[in-house]
Protein backbone atom coordinates (compact mmCIF):
# COMPACT_ATOMS: atom_id res chain seq x y z
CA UNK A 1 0.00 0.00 0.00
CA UNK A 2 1.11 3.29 -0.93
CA UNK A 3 0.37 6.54 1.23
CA UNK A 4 -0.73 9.56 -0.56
CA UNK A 5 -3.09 11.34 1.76
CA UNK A 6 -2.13 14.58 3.06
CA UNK A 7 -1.43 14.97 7.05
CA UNK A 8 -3.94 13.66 9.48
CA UNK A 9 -6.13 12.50 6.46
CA UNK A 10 -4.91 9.34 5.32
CA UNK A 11 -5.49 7.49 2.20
CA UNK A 12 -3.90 4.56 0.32
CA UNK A 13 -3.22 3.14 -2.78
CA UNK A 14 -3.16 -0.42 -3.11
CA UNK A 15 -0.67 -1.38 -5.41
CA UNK A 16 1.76 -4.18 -6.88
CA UNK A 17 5.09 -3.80 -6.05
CA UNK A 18 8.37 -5.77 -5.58
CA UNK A 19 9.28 -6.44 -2.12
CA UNK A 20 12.61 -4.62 -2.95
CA UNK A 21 10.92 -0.97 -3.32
CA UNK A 22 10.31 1.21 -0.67
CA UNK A 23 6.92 1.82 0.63
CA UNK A 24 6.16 4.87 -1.79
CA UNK A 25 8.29 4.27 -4.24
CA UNK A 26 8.39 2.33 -7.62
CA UNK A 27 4.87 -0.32 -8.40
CA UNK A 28 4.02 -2.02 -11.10
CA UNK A 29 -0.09 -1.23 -11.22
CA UNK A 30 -2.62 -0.21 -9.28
CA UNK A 31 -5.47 -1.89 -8.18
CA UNK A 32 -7.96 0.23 -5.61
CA UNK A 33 -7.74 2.87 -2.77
CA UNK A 34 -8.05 2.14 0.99
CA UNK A 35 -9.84 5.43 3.14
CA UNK A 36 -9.14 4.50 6.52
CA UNK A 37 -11.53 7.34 8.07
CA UNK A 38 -14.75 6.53 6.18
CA UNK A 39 -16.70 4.73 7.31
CA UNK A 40 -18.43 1.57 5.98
CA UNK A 41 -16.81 0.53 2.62
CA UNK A 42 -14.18 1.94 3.00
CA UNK A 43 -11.99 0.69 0.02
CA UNK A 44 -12.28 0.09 -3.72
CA UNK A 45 -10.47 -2.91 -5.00
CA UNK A 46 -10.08 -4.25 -8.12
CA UNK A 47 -10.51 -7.89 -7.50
CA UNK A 48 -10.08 -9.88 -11.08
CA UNK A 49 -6.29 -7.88 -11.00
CA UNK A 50 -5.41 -8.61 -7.76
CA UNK A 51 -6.15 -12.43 -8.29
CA UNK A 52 -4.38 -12.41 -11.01
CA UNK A 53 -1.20 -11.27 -9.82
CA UNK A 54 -1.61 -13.66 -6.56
CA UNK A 55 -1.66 -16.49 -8.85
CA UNK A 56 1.85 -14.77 -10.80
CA UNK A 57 2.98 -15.20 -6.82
CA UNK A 58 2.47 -11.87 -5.05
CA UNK A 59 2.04 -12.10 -1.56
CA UNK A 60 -0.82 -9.81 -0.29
CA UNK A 61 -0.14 -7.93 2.95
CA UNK A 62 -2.68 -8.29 5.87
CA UNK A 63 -4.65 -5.61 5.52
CA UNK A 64 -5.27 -6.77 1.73
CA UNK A 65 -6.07 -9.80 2.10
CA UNK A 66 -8.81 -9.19 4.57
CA UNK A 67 -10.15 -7.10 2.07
CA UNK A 68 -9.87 -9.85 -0.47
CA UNK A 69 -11.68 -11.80 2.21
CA UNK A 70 -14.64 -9.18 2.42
CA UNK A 71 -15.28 -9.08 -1.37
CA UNK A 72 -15.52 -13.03 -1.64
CA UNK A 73 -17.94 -13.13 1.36
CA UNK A 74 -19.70 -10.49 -0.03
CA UNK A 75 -19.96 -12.30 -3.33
CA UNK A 76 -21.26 -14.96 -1.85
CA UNK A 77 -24.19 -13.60 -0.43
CA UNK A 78 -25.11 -11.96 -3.86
């Protein structure tokens, strides 16, 4: 995830990046937005991308994969 919010008002980019670049630095795409402060859904994701690069090997980090986790449940239900 990559920081871009200005101070005290977070937001994120959720990107795909080699493990070898810094936090804000160099990625290869992006694939949604995390707000941290809003409430409800509170992220956009673009889930047929970030499948596909999990299956190329990328790792997700925590936070993503829970919300990897919400959109299947949610999917589910529908």
């Amino acid at each position: 995830m990559k920081r871009v919010g200005t101070k005290n008002t977070p937001v994120f980019r959720i990107v795909v990046a080699d493990s070898r670049s810094p936090r804000d630095g160099k990625f290869i795409e992006e694939i949604g937005n995390y707000y941290p402060l809003k409430e409800g859904e509170n992220f956009i994701l673009k889930q047929d991308r970030a499948q596909y690069w999990i299956s190329k090997g990328a790792q997700p980090s925590d936070t993503v994969a829970s919300f990897l986790k919400k959109l299947a449940k949610s999917a589910a239900k529908v």
